[in-house]
N, C-alpha and C. Protein backbone atom coordinates (compact mmCIF):
# COMPACT_ATOMS: atom_id res chain seq x y z
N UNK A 1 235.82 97.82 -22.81
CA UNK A 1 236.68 98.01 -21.63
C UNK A 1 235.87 97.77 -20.36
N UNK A 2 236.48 97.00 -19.68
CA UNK A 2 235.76 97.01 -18.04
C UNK A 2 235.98 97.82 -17.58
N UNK A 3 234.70 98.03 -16.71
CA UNK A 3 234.55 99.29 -15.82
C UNK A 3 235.23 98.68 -14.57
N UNK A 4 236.27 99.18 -13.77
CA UNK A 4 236.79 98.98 -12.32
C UNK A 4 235.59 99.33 -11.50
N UNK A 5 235.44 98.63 -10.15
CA UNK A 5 234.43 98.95 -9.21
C UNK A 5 234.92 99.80 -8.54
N UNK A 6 234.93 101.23 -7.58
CA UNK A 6 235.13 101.84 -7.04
C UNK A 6 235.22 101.18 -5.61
N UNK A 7 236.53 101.42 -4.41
CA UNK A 7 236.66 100.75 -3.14
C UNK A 7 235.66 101.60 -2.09
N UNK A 8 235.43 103.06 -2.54
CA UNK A 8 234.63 103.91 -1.72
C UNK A 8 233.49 103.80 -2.35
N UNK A 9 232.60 103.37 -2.12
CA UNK A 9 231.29 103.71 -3.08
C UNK A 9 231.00 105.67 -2.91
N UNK A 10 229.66 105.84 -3.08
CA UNK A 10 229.24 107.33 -3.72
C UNK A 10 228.81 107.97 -2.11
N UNK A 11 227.70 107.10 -1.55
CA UNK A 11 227.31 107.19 -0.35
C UNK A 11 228.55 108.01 1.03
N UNK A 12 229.64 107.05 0.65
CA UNK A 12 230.48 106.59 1.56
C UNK A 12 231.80 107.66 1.96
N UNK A 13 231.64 108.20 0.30
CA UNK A 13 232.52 109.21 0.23
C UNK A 13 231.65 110.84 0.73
N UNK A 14 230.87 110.79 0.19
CA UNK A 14 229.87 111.75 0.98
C UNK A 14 229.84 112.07 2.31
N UNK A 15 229.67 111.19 2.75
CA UNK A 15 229.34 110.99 3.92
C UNK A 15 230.70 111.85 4.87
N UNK A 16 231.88 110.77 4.10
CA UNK A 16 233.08 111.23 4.70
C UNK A 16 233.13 112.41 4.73
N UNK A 17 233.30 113.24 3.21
CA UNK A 17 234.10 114.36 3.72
C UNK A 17 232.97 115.81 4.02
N UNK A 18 231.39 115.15 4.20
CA UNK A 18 230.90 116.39 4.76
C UNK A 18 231.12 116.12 6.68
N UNK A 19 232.39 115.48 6.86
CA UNK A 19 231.87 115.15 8.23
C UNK A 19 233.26 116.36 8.41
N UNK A 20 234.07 116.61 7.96
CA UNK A 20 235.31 117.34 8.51
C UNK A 20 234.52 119.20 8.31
N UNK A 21 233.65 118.72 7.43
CA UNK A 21 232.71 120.25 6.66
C UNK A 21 232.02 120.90 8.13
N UNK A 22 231.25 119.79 8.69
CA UNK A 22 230.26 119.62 9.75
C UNK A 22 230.74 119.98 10.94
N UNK A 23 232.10 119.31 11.11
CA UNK A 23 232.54 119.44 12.44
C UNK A 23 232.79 120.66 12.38
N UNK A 24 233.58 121.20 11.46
CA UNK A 24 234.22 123.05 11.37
C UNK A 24 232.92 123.99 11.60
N UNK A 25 231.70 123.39 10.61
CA UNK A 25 230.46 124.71 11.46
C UNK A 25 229.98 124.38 12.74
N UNK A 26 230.48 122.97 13.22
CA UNK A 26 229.58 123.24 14.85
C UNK A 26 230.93 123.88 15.42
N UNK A 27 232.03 123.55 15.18
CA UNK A 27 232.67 124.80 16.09
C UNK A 27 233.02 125.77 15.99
N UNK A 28 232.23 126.36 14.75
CA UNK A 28 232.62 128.05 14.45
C UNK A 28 231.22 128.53 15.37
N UNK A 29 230.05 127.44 14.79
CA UNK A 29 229.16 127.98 15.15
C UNK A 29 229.01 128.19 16.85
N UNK A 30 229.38 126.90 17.72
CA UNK A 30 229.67 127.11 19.14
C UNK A 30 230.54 127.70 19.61
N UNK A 31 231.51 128.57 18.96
CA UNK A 31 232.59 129.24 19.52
C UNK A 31 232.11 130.77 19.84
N UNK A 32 230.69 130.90 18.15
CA UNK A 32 230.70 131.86 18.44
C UNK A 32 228.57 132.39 18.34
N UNK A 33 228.77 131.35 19.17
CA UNK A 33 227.16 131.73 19.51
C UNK A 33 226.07 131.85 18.98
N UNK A 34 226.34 131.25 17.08
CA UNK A 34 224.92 131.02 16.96
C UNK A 34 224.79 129.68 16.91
N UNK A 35 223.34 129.41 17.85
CA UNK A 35 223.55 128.60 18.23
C UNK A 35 222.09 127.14 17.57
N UNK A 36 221.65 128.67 16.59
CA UNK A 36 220.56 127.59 15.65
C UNK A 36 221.20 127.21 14.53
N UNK A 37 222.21 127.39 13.97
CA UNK A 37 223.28 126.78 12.76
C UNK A 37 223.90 125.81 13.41
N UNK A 38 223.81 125.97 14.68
CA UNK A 38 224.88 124.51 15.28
C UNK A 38 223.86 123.61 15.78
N UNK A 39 222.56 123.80 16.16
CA UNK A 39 221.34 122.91 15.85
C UNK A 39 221.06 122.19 14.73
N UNK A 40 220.97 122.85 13.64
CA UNK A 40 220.67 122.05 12.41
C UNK A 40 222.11 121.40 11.70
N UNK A 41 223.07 121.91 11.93
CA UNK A 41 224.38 121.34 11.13
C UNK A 41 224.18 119.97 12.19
N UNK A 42 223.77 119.78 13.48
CA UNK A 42 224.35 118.52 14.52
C UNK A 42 223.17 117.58 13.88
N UNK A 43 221.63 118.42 13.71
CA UNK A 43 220.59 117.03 13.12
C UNK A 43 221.26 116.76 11.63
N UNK A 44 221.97 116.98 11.30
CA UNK A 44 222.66 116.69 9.78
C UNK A 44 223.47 116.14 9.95
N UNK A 45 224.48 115.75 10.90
CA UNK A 45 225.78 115.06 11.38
C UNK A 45 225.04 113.88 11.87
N UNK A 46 224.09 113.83 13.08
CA UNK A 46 223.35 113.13 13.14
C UNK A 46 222.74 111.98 12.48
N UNK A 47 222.54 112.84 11.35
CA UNK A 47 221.47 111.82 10.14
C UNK A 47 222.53 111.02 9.48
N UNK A 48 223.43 111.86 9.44
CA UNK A 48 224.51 111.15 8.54
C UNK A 48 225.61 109.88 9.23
N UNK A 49 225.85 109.98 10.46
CA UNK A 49 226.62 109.29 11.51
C UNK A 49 225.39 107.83 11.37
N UNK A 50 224.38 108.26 11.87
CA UNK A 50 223.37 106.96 11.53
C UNK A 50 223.42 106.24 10.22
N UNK A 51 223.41 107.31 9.26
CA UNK A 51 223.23 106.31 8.10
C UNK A 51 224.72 105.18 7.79
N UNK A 52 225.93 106.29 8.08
CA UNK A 52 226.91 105.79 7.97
C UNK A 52 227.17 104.33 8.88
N UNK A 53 226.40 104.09 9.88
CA UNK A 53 226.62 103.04 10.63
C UNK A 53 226.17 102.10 10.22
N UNK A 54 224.50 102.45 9.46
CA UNK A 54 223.86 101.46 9.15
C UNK A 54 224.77 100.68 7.81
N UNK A 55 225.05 101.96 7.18
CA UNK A 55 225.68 101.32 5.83
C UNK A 55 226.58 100.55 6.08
N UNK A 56 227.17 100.50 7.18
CA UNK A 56 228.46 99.72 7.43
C UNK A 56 228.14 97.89 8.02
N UNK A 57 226.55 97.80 7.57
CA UNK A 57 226.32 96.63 7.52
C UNK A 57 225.70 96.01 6.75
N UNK A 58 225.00 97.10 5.61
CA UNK A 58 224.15 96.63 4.05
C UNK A 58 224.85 97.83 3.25
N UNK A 59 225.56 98.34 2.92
CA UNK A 59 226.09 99.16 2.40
C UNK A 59 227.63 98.07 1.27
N UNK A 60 228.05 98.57 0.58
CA UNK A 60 228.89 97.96 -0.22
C UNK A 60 230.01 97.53 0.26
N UNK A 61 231.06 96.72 -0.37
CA UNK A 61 231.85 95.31 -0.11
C UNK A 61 232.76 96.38 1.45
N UNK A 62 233.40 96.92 0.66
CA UNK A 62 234.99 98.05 1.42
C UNK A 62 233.92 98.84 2.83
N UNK A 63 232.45 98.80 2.68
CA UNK A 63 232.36 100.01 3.72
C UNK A 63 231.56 99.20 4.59
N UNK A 64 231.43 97.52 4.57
CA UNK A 64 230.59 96.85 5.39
C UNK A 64 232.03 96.57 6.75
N UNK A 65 231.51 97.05 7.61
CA UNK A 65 232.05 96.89 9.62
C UNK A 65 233.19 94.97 9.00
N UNK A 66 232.11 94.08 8.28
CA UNK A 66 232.43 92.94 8.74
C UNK A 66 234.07 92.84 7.82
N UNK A 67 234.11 93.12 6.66
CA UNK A 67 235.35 93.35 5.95
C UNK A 67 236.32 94.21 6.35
N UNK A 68 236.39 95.11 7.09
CA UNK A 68 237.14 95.67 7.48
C UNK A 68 237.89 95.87 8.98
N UNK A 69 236.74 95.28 10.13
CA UNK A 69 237.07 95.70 11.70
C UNK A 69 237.46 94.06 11.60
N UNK A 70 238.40 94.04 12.33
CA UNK A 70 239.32 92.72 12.67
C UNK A 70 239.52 92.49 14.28
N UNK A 71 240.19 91.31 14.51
CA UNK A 71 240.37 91.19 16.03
C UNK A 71 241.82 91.25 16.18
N UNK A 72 242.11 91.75 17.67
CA UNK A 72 243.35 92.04 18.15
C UNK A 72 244.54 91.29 17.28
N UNK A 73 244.76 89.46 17.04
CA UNK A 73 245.29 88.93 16.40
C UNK A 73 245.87 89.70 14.93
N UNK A 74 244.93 89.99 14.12
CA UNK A 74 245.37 90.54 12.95
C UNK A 74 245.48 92.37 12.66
N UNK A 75 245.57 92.60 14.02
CA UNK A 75 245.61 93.61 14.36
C UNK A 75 247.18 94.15 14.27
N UNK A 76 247.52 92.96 15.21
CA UNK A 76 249.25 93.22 15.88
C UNK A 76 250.12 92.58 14.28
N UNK A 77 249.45 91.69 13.68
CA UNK A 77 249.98 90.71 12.47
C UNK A 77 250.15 92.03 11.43
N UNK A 78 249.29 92.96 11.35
CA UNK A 78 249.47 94.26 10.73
C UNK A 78 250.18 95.62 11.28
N UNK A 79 250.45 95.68 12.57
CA UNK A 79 251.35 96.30 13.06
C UNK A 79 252.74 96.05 12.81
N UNK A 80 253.11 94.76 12.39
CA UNK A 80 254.26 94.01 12.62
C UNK A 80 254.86 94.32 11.16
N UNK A 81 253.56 93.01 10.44
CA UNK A 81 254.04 93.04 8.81
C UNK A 81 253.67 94.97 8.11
N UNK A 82 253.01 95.32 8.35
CA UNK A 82 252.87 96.53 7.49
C UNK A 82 252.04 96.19 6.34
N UNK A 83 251.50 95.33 5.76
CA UNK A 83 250.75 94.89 4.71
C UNK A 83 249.94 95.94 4.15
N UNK A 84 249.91 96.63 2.52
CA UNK A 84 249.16 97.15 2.04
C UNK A 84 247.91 96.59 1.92
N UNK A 85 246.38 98.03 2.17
CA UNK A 85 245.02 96.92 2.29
C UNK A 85 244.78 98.18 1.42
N UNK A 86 243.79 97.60 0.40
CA UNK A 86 242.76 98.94 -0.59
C UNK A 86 241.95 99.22 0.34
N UNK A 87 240.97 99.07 0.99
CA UNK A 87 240.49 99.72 2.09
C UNK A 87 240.70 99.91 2.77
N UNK A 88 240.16 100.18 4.05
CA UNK A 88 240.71 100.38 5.68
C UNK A 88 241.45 99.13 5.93
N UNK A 89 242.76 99.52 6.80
CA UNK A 89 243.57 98.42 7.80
C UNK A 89 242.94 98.84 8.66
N UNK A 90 243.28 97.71 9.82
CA UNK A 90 243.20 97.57 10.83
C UNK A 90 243.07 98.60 11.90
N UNK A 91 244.18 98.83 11.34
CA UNK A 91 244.07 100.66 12.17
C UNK A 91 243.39 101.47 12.38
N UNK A 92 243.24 102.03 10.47
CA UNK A 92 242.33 102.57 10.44
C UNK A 92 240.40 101.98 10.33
N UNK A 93 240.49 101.31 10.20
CA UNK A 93 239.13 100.76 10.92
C UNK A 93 238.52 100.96 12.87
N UNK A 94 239.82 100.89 13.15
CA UNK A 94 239.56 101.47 14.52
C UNK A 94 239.30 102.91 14.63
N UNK A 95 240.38 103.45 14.49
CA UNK A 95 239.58 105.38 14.35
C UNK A 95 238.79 105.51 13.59
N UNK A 96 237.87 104.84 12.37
CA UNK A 96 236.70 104.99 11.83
C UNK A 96 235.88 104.67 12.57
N UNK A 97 235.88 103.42 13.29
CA UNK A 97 234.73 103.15 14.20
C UNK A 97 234.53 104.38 15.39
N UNK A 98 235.79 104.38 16.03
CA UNK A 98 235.79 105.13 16.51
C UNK A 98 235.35 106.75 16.98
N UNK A 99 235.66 107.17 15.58
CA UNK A 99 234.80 108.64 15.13
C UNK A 99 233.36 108.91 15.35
N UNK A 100 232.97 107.05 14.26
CA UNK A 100 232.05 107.23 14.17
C UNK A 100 231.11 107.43 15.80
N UNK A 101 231.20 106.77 16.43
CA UNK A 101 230.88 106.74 17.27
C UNK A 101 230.53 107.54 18.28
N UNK A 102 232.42 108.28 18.43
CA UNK A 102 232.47 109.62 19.77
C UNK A 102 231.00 110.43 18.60
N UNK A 103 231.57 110.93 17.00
CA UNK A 103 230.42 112.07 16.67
C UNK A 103 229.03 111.73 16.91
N UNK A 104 228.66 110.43 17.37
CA UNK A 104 227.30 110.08 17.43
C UNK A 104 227.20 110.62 18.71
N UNK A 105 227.80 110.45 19.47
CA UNK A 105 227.82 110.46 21.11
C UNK A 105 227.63 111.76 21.57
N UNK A 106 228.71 112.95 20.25
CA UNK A 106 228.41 114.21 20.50
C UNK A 106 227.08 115.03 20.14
N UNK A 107 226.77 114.42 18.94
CA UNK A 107 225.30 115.02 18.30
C UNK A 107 224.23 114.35 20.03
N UNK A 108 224.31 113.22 20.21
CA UNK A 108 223.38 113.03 20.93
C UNK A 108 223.20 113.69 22.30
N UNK A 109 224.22 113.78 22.75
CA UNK A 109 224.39 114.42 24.30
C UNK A 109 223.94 115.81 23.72
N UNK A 110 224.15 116.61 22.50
CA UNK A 110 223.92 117.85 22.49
C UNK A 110 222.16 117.94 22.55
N UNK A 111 221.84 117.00 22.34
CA UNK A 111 220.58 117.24 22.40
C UNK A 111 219.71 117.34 23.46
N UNK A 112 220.47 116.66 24.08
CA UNK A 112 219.94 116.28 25.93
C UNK A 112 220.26 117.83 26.83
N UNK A 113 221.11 118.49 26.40
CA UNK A 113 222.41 119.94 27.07
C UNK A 113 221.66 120.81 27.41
N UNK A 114 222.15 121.55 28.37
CA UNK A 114 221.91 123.15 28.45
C UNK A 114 222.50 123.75 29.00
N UNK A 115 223.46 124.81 28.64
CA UNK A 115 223.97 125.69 28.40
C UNK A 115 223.84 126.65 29.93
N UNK A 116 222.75 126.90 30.24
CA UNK A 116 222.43 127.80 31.04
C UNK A 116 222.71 129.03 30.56
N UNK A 117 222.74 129.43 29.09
CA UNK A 117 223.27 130.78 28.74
C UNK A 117 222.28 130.96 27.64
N UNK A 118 222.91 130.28 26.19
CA UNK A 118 222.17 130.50 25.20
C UNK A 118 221.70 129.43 24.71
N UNK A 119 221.47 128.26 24.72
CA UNK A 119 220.91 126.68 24.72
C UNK A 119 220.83 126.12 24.85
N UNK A 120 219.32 125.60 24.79
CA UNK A 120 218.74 124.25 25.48
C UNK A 120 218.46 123.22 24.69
N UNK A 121 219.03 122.04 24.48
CA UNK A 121 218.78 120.85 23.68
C UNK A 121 217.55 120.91 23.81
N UNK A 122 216.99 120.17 22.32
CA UNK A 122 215.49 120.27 22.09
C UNK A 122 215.21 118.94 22.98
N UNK A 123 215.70 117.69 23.51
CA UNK A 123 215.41 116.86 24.38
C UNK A 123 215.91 117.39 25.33
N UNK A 124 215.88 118.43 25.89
CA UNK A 124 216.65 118.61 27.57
C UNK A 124 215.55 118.29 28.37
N UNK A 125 214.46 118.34 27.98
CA UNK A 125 213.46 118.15 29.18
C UNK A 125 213.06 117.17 29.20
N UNK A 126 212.86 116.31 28.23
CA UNK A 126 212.50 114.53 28.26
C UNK A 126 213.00 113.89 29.12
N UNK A 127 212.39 113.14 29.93
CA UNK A 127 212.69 112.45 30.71
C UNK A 127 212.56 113.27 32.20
N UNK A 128 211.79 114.45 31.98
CA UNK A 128 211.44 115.09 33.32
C UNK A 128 213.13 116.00 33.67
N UNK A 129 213.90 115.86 32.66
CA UNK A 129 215.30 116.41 32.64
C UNK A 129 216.48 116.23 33.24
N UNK A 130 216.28 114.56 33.81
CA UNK A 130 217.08 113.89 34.71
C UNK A 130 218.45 113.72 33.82
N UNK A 131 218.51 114.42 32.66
CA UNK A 131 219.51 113.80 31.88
C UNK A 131 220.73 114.75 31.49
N UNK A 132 219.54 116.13 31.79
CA UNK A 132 220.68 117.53 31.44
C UNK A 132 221.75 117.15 31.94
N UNK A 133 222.24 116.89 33.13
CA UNK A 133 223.55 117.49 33.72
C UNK A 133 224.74 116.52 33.40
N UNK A 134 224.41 115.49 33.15
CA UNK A 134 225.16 113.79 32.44
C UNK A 134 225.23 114.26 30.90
N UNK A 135 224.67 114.69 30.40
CA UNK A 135 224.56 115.16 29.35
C UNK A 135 225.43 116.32 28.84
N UNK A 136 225.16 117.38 29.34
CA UNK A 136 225.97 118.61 29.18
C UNK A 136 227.55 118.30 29.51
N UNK A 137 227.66 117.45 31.05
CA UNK A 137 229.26 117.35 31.22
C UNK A 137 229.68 116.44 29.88
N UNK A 138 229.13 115.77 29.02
CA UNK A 138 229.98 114.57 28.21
C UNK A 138 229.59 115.61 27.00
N UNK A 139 229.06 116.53 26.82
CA UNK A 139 229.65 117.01 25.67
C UNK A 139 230.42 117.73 25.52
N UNK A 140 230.48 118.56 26.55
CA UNK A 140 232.13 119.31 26.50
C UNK A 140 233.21 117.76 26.76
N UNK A 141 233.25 117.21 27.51
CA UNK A 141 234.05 116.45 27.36
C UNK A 141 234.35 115.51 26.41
N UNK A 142 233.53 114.99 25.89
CA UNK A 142 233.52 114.35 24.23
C UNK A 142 234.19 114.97 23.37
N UNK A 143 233.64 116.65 23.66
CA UNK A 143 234.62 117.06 22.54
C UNK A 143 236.22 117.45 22.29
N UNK A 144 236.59 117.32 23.35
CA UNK A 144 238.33 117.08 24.11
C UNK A 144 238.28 115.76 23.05
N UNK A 145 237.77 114.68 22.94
CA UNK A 145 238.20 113.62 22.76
C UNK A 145 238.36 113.52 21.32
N UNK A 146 236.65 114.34 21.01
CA UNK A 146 236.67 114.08 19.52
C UNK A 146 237.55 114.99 18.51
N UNK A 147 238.55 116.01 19.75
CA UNK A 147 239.11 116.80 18.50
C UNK A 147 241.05 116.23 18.48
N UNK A 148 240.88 115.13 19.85
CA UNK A 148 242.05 114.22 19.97
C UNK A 148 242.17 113.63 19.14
N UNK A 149 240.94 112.64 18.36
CA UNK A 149 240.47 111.95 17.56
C UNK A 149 240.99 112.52 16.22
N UNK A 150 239.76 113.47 15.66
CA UNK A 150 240.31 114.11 14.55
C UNK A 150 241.82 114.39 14.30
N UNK A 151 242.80 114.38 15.01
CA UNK A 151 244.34 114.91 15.20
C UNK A 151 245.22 113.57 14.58
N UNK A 152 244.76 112.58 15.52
CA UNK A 152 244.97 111.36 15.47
C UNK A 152 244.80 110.83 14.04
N UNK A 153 243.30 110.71 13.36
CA UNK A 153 243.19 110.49 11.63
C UNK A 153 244.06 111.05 11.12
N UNK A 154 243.93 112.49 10.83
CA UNK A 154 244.55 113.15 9.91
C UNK A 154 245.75 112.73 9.80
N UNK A 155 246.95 112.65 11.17
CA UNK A 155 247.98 112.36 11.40
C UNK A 155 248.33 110.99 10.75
N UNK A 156 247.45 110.24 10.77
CA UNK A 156 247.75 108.95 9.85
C UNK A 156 247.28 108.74 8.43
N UNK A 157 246.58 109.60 7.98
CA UNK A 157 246.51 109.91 6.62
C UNK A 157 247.62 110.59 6.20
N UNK A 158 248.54 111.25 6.82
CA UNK A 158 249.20 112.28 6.45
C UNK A 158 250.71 111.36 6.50
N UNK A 159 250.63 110.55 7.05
CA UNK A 159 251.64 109.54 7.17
C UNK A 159 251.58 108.20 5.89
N UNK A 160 249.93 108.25 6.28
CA UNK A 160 250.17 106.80 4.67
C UNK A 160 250.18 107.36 3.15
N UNK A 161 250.06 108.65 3.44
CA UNK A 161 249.62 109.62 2.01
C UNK A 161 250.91 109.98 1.41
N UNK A 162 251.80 110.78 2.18
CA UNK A 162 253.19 111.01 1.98
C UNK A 162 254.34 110.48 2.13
N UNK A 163 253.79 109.54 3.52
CA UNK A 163 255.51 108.70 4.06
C UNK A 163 255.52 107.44 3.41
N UNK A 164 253.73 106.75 2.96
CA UNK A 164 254.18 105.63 2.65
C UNK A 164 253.74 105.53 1.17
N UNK A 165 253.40 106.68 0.43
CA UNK A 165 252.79 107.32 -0.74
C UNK A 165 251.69 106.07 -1.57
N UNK A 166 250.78 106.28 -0.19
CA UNK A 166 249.50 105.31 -0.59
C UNK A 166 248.30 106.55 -0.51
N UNK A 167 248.05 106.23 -2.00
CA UNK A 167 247.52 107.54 -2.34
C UNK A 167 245.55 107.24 -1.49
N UNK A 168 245.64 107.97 -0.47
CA UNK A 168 244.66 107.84 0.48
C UNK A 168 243.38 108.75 0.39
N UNK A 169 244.34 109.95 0.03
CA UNK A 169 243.38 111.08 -0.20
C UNK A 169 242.55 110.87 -1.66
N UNK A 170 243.23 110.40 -2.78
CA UNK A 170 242.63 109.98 -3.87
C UNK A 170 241.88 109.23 -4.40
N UNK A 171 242.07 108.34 -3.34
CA UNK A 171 241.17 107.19 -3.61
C UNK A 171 239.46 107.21 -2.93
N UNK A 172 239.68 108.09 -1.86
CA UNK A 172 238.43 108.55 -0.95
C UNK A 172 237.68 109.65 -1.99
N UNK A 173 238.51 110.57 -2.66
CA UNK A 173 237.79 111.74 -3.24
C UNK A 173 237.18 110.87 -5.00
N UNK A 174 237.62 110.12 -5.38
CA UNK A 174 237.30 109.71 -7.15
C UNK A 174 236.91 108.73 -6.75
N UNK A 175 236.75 107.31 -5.54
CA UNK A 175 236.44 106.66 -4.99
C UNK A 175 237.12 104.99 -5.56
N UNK A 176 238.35 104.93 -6.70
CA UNK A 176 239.22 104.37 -6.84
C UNK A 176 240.41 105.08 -7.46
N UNK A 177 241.39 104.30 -7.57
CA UNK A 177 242.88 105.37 -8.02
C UNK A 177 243.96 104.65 -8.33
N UNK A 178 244.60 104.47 -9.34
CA UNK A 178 245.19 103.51 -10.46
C UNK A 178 244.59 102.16 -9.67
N UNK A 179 246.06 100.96 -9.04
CA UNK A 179 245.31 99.87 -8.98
C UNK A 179 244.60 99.49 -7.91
N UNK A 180 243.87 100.89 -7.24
CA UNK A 180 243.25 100.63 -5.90
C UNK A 180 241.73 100.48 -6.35
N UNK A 181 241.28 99.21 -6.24
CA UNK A 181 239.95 98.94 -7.12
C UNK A 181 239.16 97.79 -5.91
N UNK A 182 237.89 98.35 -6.32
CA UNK A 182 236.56 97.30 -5.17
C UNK A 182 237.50 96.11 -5.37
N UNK A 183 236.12 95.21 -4.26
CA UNK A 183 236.65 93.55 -4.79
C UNK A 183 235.24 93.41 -5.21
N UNK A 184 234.10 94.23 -5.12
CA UNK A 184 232.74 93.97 -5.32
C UNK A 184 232.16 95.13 -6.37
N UNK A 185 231.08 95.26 -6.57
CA UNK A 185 230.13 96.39 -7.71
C UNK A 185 229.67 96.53 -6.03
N UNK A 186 229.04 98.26 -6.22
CA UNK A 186 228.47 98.78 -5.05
C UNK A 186 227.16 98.54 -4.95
N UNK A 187 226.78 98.86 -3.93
CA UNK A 187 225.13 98.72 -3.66
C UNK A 187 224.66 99.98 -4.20
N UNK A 188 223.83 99.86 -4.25
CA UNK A 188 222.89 101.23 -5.01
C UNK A 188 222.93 102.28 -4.33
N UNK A 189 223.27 103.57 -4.46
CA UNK A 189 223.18 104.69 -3.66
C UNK A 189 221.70 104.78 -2.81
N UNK A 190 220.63 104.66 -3.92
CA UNK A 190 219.39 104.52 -3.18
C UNK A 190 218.85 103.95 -1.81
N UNK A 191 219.79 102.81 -1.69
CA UNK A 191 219.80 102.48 0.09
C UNK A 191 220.11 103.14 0.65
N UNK A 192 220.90 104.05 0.39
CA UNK A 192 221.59 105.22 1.36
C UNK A 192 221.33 106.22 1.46
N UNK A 193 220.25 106.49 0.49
CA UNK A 193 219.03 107.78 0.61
C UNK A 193 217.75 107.62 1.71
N UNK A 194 217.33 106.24 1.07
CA UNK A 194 216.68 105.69 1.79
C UNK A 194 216.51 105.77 3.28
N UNK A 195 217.85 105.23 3.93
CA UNK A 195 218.04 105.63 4.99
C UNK A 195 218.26 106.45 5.86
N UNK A 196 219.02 107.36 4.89
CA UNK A 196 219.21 109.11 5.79
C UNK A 196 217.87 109.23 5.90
N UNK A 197 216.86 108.97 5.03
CA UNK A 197 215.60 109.91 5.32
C UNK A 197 214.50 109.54 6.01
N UNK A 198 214.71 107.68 6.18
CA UNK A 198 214.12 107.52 7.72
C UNK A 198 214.81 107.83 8.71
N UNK A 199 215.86 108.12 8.95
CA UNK A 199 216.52 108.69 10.16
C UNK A 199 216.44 110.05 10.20
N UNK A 200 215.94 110.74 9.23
CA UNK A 200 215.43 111.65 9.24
C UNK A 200 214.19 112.36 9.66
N UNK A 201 213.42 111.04 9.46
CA UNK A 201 212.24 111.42 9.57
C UNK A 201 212.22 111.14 11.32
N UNK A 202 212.80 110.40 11.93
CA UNK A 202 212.64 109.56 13.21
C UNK A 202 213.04 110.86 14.01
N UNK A 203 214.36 111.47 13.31
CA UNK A 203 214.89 112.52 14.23
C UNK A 203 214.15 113.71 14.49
N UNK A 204 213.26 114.03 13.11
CA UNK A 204 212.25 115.13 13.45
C UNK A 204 211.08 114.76 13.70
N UNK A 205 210.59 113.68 14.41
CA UNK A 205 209.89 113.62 15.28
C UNK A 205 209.84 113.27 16.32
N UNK A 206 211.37 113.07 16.91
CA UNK A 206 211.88 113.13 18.26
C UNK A 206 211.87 114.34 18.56
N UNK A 207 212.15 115.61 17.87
CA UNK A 207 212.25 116.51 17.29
C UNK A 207 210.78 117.60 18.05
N UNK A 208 210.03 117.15 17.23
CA UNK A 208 208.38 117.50 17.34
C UNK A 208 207.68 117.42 18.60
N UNK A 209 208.23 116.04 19.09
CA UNK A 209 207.37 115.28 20.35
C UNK A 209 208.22 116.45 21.79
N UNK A 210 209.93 116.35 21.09
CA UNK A 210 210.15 117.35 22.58
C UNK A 210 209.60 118.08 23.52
N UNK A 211 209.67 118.08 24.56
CA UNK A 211 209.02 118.55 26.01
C UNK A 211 209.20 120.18 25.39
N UNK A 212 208.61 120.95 26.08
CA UNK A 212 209.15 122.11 26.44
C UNK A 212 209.70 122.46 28.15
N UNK A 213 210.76 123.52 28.50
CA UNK A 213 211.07 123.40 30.09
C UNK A 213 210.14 123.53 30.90
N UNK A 214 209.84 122.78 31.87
CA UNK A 214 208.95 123.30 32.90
C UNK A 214 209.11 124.72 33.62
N UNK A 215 208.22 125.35 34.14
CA UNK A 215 208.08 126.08 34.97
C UNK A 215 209.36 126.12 35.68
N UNK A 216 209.60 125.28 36.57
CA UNK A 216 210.34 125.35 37.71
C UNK A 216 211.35 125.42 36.90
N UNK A 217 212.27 125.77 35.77
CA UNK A 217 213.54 125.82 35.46
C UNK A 217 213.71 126.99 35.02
């Protein structure tokens, strides 16, 4: 019997659903003040937002940027026709990019932040600290966006899952689902270890090198 290729590889699905995991402890954890669990959960969102980007250009057939992000043209051609895709449409390739992105934007500005209460991004002082205050305003404000964002996915999973009973959720969690199958064999998970853990390593020694505040603050 042939083995079907999976449309999510192993990496990919990982990735995904510790990101809805991630987002819920940075805002239990920032809601309610501890504020070294929401340090290490963001270098973990972090690591993972990176790897996920990278993968999305050596990573397997369904999770490479170039198979899936399209231009305006076949954008509207899929608005119109409705065409079933085993991976991301059009659409959703945009709020994936998308996500990906604002959560990068949020891990990073948090790092630059301060609080003036209970924390100081471990980069707040780099750069002589010209960056805190650009910094701090776009992460509260990022996160207006990114929880617009999150509203927005779900809302269309919840629409292609039930209204148009394209089994979405199933195919992300077992990583194929009856005839929703790769068009390729995956890349090796090992690239994708690989990479979290130089971005790992890069981040904790951005990490290491951090300033401490000067005096005058």
């Amino acid at each position: 019997m042939t083995r079907s290729n999976p449309v999510w590889d192993a990496p990919t699905r990982l990735i995904h659903w510790a990101f809805p995991v991630g987002v819920g402890l940075m805002w239990w954890s920032g809601e309610t003040g501890r504020m070294q669990i929401h340090s290490y959960v963001a270098y973990v969102l972090i690591t993972l937002v990176v790897t996920r980007l990278t993968w999305g250009f050596v990573g397997s057939y369904h999770s490479r940027f170039s198979n899936f992000v399209v231009g305006p043209r076949k954008i509207a051609r899929y608005v119109t026709q409705g065409d079933d895709v085993v991976g991301h449409n059009p659409l959703g390739a945009l709020s994936t990019v998308a996500l990906l992105l604002v959560l990068l934007a949020q891990g990073v500005s948090g790092l630059f932040s301060v609080d003036d209460v209970t924390f100081d991004g471990p980069l707040a002082y780099a750069f002589d600290g010209v960056l805190i205050d650009a910094a701090s305003e776009w992460h509260e404000t990022n996160w207006g966006i990114l929880q617009g964002l999150v509203v927005l996915h779900l809302s269309a999973i919840a629409w292609y899952q039930w209204r148009k009973n394209r089994p979405m959720i199933q195919t992300m969690w077992r990583g194929s689902f009856a005839d929703r199958v790769g068009k390729e064999a995956p890349v090796h998970f090992t690239r994708a270890v690989f990479i979290a853990v130089i971005t790992a390593v890069v981040l904790s020694a951005l990490l290491w090198w951090a300033p401490e505040a000067p005096s005058y603050y």
